[in-house]
PDB file of N, CA and C in Angstrom:
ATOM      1  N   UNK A   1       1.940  -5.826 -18.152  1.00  0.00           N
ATOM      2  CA  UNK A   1       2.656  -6.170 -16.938  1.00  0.00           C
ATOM      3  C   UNK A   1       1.659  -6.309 -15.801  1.00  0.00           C
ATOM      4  N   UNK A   2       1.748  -7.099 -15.371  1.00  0.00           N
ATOM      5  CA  UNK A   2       1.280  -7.313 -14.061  1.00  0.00           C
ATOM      6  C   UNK A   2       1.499  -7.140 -12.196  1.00  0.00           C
ATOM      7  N   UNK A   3       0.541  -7.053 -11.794  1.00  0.00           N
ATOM      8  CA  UNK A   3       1.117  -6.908 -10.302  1.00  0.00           C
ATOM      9  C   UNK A   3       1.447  -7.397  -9.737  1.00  0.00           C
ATOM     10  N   UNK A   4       2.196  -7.705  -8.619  1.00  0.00           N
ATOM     11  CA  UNK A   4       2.716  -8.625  -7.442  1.00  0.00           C
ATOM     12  C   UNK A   4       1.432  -8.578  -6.484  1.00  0.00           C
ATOM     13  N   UNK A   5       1.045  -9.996  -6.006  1.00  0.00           N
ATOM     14  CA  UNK A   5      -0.054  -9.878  -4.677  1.00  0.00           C
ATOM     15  C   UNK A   5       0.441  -8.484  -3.914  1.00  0.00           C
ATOM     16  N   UNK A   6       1.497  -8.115  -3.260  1.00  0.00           N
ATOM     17  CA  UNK A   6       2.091  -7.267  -2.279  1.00  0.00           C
ATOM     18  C   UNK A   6       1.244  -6.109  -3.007  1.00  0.00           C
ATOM     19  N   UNK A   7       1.628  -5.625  -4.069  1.00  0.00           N
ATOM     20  CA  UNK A   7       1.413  -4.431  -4.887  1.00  0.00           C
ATOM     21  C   UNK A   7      -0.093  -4.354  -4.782  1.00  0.00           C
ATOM     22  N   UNK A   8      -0.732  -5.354  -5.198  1.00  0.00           N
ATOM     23  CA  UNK A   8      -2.532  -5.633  -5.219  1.00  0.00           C
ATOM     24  C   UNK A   8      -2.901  -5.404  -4.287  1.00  0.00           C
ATOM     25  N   UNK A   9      -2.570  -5.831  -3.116  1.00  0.00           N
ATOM     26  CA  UNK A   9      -2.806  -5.578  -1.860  1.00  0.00           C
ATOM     27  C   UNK A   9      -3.435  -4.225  -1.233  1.00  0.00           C
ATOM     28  N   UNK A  10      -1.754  -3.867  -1.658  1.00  0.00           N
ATOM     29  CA  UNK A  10      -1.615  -1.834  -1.136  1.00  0.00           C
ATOM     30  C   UNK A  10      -2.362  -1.346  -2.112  1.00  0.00           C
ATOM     31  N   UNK A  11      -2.489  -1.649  -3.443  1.00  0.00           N
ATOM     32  CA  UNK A  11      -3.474  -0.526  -4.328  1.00  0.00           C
ATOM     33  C   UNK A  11      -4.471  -0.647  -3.970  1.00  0.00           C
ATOM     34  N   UNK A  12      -4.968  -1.852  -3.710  1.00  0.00           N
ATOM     35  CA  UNK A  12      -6.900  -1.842  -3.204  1.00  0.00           C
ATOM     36  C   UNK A  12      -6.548  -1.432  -1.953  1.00  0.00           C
ATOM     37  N   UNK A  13      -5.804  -1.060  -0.629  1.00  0.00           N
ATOM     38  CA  UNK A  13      -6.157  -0.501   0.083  1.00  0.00           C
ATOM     39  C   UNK A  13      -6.085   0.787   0.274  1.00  0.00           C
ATOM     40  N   UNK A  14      -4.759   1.335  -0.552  1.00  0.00           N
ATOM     41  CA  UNK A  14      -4.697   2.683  -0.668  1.00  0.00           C
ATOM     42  C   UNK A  14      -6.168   2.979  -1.410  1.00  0.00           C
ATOM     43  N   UNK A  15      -6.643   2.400  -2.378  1.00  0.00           N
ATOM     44  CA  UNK A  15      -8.208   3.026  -3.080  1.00  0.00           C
ATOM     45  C   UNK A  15      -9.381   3.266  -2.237  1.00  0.00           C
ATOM     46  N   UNK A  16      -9.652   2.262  -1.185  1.00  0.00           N
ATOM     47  CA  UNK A  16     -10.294   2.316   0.187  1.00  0.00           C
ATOM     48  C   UNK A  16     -10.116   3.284   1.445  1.00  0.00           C
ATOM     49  N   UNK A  17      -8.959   3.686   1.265  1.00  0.00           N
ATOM     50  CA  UNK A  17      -8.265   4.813   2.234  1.00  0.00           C
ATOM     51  C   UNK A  17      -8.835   6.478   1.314  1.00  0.00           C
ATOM     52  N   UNK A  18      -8.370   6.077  -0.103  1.00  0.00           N
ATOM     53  CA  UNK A  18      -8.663   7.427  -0.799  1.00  0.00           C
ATOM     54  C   UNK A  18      -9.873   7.864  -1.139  1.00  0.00           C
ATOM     55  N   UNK A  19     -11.002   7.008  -1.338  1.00  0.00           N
ATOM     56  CA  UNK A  19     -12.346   6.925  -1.362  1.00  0.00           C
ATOM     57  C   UNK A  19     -13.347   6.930   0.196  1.00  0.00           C
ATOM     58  N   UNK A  20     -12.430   6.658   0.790  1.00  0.00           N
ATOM     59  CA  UNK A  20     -13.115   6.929   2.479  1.00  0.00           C
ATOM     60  C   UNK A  20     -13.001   8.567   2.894  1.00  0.00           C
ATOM     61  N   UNK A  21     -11.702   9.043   2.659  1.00  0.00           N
ATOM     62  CA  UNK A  21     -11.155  10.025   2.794  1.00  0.00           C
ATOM     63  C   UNK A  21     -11.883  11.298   1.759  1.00  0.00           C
ATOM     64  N   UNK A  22     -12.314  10.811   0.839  1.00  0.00           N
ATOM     65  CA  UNK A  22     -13.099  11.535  -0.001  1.00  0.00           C
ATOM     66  C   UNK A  22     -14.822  11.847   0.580  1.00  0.00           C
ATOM     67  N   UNK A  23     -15.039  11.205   1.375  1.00  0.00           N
ATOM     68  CA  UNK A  23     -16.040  10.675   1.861  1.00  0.00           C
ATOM     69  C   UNK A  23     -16.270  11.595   3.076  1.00  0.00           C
ATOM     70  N   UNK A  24     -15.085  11.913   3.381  1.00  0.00           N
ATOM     71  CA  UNK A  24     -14.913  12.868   4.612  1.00  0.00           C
ATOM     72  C   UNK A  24     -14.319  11.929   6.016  1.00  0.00           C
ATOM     73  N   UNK A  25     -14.068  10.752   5.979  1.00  0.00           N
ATOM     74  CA  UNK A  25     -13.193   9.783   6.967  1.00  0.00           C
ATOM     75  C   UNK A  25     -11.962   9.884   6.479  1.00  0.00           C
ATOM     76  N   UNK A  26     -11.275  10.268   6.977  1.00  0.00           N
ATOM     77  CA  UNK A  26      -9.585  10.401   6.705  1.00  0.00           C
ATOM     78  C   UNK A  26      -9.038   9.240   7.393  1.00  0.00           C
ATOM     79  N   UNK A  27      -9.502   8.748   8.457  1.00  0.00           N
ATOM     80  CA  UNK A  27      -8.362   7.642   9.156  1.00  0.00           C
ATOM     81  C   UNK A  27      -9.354   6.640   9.489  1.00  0.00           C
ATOM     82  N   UNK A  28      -8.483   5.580   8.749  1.00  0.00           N
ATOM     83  CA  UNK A  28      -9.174   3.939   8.740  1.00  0.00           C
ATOM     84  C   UNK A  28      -8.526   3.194   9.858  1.00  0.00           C
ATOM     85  N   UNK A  29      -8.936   2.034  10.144  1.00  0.00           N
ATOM     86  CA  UNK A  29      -8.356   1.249  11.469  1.00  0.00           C
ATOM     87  C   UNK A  29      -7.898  -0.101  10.257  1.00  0.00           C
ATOM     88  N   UNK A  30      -6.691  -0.962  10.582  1.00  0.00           N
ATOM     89  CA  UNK A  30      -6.448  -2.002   9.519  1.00  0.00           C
ATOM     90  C   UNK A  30      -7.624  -2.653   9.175  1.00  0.00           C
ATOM     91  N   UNK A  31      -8.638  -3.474  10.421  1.00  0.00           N
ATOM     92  CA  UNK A  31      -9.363  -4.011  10.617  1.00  0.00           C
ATOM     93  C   UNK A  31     -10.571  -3.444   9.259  1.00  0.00           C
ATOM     94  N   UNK A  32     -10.708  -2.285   9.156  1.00  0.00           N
ATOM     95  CA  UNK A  32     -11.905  -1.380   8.304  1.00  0.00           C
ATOM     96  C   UNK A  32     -10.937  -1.462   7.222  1.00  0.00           C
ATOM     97  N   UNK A  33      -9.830  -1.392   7.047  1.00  0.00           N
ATOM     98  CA  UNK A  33      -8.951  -1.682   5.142  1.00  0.00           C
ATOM     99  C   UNK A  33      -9.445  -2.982   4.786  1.00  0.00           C
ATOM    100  N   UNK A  34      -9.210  -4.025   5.785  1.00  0.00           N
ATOM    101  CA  UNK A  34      -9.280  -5.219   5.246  1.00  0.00           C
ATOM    102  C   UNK A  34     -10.706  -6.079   4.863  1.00  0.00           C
ATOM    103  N   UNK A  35     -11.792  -5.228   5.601  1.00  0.00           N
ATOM    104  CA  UNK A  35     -12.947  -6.018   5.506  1.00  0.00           C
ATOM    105  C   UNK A  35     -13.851  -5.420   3.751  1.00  0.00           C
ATOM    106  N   UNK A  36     -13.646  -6.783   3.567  1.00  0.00           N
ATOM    107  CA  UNK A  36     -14.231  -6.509   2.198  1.00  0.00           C
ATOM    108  C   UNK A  36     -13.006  -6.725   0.956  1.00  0.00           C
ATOM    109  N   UNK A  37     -11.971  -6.455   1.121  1.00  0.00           N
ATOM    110  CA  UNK A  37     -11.007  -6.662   0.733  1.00  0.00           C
ATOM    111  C   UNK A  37      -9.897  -7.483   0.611  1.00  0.00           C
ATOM    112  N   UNK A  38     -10.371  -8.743   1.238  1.00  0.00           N
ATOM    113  CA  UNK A  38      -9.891  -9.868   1.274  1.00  0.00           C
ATOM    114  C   UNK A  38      -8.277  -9.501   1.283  1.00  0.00           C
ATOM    115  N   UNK A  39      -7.514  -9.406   2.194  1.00  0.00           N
ATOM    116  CA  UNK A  39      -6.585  -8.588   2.418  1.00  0.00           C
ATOM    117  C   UNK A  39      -5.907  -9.406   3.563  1.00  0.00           C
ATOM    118  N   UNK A  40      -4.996 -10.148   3.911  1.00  0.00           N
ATOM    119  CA  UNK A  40      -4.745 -10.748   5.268  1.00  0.00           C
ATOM    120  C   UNK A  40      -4.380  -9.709   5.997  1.00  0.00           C
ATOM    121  N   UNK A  41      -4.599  -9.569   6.911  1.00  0.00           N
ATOM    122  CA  UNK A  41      -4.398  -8.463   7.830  1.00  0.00           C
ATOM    123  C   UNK A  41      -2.732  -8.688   8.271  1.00  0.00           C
ATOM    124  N   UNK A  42      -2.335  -9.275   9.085  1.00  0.00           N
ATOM    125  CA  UNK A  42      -0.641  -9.353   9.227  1.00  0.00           C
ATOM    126  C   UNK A  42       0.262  -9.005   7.888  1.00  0.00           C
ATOM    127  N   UNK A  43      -0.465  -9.186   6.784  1.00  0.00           N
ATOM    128  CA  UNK A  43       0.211  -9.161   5.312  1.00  0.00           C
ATOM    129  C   UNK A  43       0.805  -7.341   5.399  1.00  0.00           C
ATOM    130  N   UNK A  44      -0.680  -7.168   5.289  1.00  0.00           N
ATOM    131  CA  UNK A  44      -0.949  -5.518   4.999  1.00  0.00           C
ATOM    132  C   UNK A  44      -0.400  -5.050   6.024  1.00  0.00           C
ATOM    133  N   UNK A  45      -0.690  -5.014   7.512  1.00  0.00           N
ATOM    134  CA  UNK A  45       0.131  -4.434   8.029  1.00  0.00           C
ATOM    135  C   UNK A  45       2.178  -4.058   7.869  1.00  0.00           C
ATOM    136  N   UNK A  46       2.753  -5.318   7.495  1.00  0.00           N
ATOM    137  CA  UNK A  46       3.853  -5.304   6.649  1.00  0.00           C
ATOM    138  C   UNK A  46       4.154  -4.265   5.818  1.00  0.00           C
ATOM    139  N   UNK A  47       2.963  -4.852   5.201  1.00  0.00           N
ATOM    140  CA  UNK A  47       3.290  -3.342   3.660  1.00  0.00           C
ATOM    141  C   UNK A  47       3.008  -1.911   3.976  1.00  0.00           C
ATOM    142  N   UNK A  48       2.090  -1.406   5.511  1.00  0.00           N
ATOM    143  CA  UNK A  48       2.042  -0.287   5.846  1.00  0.00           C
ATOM    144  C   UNK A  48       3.361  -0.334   6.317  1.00  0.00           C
ATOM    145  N   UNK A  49       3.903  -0.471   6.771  1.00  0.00           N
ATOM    146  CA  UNK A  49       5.453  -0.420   7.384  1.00  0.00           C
ATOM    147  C   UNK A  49       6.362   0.243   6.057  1.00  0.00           C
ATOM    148  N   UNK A  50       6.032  -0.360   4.905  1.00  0.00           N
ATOM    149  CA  UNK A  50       6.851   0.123   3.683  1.00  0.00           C
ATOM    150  C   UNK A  50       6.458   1.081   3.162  1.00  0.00           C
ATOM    151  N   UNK A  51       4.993   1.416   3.509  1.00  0.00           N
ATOM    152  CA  UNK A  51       4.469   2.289   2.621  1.00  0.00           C
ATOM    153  C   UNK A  51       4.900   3.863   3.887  1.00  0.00           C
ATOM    154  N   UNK A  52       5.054   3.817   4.887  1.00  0.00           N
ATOM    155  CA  UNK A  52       4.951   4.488   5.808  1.00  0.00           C
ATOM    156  C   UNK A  52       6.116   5.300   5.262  1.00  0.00           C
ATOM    157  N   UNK A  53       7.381   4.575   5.531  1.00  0.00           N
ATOM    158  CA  UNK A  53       8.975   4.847   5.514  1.00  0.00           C
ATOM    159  C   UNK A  53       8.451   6.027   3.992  1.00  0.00           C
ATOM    160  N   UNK A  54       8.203   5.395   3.027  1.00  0.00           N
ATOM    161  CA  UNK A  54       8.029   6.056   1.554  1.00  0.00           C
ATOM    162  C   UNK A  54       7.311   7.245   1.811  1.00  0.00           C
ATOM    163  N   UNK A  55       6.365   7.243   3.167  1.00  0.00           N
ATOM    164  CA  UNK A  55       6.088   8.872   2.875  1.00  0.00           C
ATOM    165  C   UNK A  55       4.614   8.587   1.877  1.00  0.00           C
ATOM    166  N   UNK A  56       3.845   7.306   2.298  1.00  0.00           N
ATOM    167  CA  UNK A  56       2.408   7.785   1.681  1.00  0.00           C
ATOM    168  C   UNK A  56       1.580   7.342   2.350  1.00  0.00           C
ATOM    169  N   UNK A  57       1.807   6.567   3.087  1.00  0.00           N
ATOM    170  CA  UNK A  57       0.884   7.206   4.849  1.00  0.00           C
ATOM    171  C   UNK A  57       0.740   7.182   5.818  1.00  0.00           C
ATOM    172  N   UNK A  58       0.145   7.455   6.497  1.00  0.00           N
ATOM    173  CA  UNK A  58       0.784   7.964   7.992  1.00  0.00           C
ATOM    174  C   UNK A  58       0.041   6.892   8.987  1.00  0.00           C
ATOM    175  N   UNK A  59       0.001   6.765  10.292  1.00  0.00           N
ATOM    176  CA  UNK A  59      -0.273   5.982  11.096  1.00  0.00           C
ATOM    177  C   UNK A  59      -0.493   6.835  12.112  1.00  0.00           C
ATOM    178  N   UNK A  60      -1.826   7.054  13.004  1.00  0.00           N
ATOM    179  CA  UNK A  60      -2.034   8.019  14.198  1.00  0.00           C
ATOM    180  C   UNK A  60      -2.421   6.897  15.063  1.00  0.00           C
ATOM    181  N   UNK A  61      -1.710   7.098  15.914  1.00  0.00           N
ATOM    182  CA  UNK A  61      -1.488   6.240  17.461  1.00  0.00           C
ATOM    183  C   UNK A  61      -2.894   6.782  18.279  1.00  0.00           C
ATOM    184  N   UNK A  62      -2.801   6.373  19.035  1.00  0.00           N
ATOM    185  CA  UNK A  62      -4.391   6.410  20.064  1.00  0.00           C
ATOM    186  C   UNK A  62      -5.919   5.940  20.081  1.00  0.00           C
ATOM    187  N   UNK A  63      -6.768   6.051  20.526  1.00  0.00           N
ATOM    188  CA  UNK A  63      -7.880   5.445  20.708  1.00  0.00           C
ATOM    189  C   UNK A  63      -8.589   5.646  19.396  1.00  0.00           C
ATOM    190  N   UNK A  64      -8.358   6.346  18.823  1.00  0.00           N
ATOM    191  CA  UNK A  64      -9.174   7.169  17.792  1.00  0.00           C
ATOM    192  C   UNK A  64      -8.460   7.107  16.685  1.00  0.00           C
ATOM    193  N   UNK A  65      -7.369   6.602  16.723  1.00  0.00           N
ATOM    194  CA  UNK A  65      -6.387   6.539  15.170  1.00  0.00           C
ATOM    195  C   UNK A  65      -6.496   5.352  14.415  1.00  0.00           C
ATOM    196  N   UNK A  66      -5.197   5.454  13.738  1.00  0.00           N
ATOM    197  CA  UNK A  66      -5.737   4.205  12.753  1.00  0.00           C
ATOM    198  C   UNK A  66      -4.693   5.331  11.370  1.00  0.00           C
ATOM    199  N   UNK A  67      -4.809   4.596   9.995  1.00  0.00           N
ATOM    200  CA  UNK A  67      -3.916   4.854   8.904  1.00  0.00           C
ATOM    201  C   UNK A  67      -4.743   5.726   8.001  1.00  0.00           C
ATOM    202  N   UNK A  68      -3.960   6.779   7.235  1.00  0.00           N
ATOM    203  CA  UNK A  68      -4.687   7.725   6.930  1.00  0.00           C
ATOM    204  C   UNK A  68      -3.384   8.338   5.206  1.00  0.00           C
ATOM    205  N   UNK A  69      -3.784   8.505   4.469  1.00  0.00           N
ATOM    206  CA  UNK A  69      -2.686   8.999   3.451  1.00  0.00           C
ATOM    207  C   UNK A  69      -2.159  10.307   3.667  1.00  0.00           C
ATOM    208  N   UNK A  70      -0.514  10.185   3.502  1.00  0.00           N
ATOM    209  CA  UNK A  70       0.155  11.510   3.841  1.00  0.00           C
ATOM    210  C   UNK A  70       0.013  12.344   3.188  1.00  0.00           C
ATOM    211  N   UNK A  71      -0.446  12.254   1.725  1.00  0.00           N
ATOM    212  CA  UNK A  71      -0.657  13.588   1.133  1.00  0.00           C
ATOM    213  C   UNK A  71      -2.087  13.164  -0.247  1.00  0.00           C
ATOM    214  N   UNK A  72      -2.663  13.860  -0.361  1.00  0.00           N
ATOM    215  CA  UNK A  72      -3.559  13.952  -1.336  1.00  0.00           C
ATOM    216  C   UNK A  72      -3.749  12.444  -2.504  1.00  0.00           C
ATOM    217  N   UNK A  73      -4.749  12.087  -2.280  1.00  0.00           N
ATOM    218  CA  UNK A  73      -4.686  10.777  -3.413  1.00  0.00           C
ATOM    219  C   UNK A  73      -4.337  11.296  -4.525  1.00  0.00           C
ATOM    220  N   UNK A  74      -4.322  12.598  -5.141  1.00  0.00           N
ATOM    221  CA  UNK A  74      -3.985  12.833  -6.853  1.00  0.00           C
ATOM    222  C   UNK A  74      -2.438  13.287  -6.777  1.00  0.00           C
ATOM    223  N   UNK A  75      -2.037  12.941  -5.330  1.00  0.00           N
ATOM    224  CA  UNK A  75      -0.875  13.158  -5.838  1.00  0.00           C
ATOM    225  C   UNK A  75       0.275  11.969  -5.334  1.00  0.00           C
ATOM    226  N   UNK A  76      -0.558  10.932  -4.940  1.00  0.00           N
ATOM    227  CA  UNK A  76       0.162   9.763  -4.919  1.00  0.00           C
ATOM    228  C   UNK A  76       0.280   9.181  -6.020  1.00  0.00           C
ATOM    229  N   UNK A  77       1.736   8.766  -6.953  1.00  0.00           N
ATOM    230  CA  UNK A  77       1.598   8.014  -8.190  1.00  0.00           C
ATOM    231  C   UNK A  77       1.652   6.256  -7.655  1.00  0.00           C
ATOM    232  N   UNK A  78       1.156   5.972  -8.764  1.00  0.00           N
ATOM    233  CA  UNK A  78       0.936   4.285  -8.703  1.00  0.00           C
ATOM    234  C   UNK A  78       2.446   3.802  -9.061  1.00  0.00           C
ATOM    235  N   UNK A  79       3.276   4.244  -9.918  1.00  0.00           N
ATOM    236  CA  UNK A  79       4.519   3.909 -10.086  1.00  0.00           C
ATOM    237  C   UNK A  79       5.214   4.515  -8.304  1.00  0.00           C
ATOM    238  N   UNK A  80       5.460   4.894  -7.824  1.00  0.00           N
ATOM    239  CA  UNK A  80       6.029   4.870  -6.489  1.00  0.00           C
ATOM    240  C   UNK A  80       5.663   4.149  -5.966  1.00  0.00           C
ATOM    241  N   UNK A  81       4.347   3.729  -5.606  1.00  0.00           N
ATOM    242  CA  UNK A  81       3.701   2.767  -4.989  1.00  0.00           C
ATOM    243  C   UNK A  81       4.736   1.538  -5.287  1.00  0.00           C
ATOM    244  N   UNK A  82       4.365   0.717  -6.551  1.00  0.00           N
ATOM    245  CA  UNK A  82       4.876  -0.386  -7.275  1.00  0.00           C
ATOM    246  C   UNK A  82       6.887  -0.291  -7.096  1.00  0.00           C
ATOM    247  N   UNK A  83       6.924   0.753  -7.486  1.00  0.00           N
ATOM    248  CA  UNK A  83       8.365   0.677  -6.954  1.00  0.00           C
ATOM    249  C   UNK A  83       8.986   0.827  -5.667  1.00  0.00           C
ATOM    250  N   UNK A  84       8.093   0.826  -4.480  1.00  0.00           N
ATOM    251  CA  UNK A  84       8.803   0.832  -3.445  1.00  0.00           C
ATOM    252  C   UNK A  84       8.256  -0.299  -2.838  1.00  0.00           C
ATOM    253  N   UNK A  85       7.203  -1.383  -3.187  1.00  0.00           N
ATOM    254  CA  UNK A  85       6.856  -2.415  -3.119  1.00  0.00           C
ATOM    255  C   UNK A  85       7.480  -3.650  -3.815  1.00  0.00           C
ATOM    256  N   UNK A  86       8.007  -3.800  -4.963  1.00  0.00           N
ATOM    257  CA  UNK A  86       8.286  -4.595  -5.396  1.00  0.00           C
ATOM    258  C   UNK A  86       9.589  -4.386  -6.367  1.00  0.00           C
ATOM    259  N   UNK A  87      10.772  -5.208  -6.019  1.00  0.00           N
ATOM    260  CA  UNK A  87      12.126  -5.415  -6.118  1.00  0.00           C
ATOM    261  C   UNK A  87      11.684  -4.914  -8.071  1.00  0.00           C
ATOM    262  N   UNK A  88      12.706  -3.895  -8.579  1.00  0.00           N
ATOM    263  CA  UNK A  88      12.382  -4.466 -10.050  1.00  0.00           C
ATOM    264  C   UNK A  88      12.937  -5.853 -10.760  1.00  0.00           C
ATOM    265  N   UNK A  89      11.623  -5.898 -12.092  1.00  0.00           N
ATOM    266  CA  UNK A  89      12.228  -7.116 -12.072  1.00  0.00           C
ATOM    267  C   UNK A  89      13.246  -7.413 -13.183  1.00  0.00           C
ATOM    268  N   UNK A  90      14.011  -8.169 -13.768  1.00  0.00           N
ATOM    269  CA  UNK A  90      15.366  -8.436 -14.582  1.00  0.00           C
ATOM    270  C   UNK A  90      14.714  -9.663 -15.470  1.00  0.00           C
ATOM    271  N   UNK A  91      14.271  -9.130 -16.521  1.00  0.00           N
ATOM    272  CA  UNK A  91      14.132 -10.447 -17.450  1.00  0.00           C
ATOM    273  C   UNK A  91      15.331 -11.282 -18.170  1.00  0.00           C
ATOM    274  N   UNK A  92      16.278 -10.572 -18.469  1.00  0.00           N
ATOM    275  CA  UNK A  92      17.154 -10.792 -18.612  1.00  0.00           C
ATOM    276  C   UNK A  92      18.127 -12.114 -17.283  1.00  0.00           C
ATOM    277  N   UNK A  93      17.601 -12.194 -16.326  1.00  0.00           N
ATOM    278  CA  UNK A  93      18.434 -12.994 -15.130  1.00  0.00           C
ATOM    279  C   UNK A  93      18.846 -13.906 -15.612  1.00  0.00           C
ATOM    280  N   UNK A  94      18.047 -14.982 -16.381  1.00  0.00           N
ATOM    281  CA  UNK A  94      18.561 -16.090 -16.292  1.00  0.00           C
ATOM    282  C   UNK A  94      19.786 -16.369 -17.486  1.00  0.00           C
ATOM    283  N   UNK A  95      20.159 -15.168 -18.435  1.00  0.00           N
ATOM    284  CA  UNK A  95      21.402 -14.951 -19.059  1.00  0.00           C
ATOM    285  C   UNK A  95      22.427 -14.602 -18.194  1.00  0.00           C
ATOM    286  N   UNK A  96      22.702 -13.929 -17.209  1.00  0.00           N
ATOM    287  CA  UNK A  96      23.690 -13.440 -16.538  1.00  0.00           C
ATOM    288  C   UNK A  96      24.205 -14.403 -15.585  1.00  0.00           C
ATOM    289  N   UNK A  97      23.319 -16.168 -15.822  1.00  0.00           N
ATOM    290  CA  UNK A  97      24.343 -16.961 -14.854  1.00  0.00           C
ATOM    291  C   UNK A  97      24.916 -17.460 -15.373  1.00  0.00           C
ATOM    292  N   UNK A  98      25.849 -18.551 -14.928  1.00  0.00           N
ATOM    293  CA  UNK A  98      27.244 -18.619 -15.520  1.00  0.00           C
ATOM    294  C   UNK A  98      26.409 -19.989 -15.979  1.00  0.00           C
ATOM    295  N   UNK A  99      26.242 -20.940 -16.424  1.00  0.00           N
ATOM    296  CA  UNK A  99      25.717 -21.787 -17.006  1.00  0.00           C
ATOM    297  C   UNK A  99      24.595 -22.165 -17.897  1.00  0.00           C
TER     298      UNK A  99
END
């Protein structure tokens, strides 16, 4: 199975967030997710909006903030991620129309 761009997106940036943070930088600015990561910036910001609501990471307002993960990278699963990113999908659809 494969990923949705959306999904690709947030995993390479959540990996950049969790590897910075390991690093001893906890809070990235979008601008620092996206460079290197070929990432559209308006995109990602979007998907922080989704990822926020879900509770995996946070956003600190002020001169000095920027996006940071709400709780521990080993304890963020990749299936939450993927499922709160992307609709599941129904292989089955194209039986359930009427023609």
């Amino acid at each position: 199975m494969g990923f949705t761009l959306k999904s690709s997106y947030a995993l390479r940036a959540l990996y950049k967030m969790a590897k910075s943070a390991r690093e001893g930088k906890e809070k990235l600015s979008l601008v620092e997710i996206v460079q290197g990561n070929e990432i559209p910036r308006d995109f990602l910001e979007k998907i922080f909006g989704e990822l926020r609501q879900a509770g995996i990471i946070k956003a600190v307002r002020g001169r000095y903030g920027g996006y940071c993960l709400a709780r521990p990278a080993n304890e963020i699963l990749l299936r939450d991620v993927i499922l709160k990113l992307d609709r599941p999908m129904n292989s089955y659809a194209c039986l359930q129309q009427n023609g």
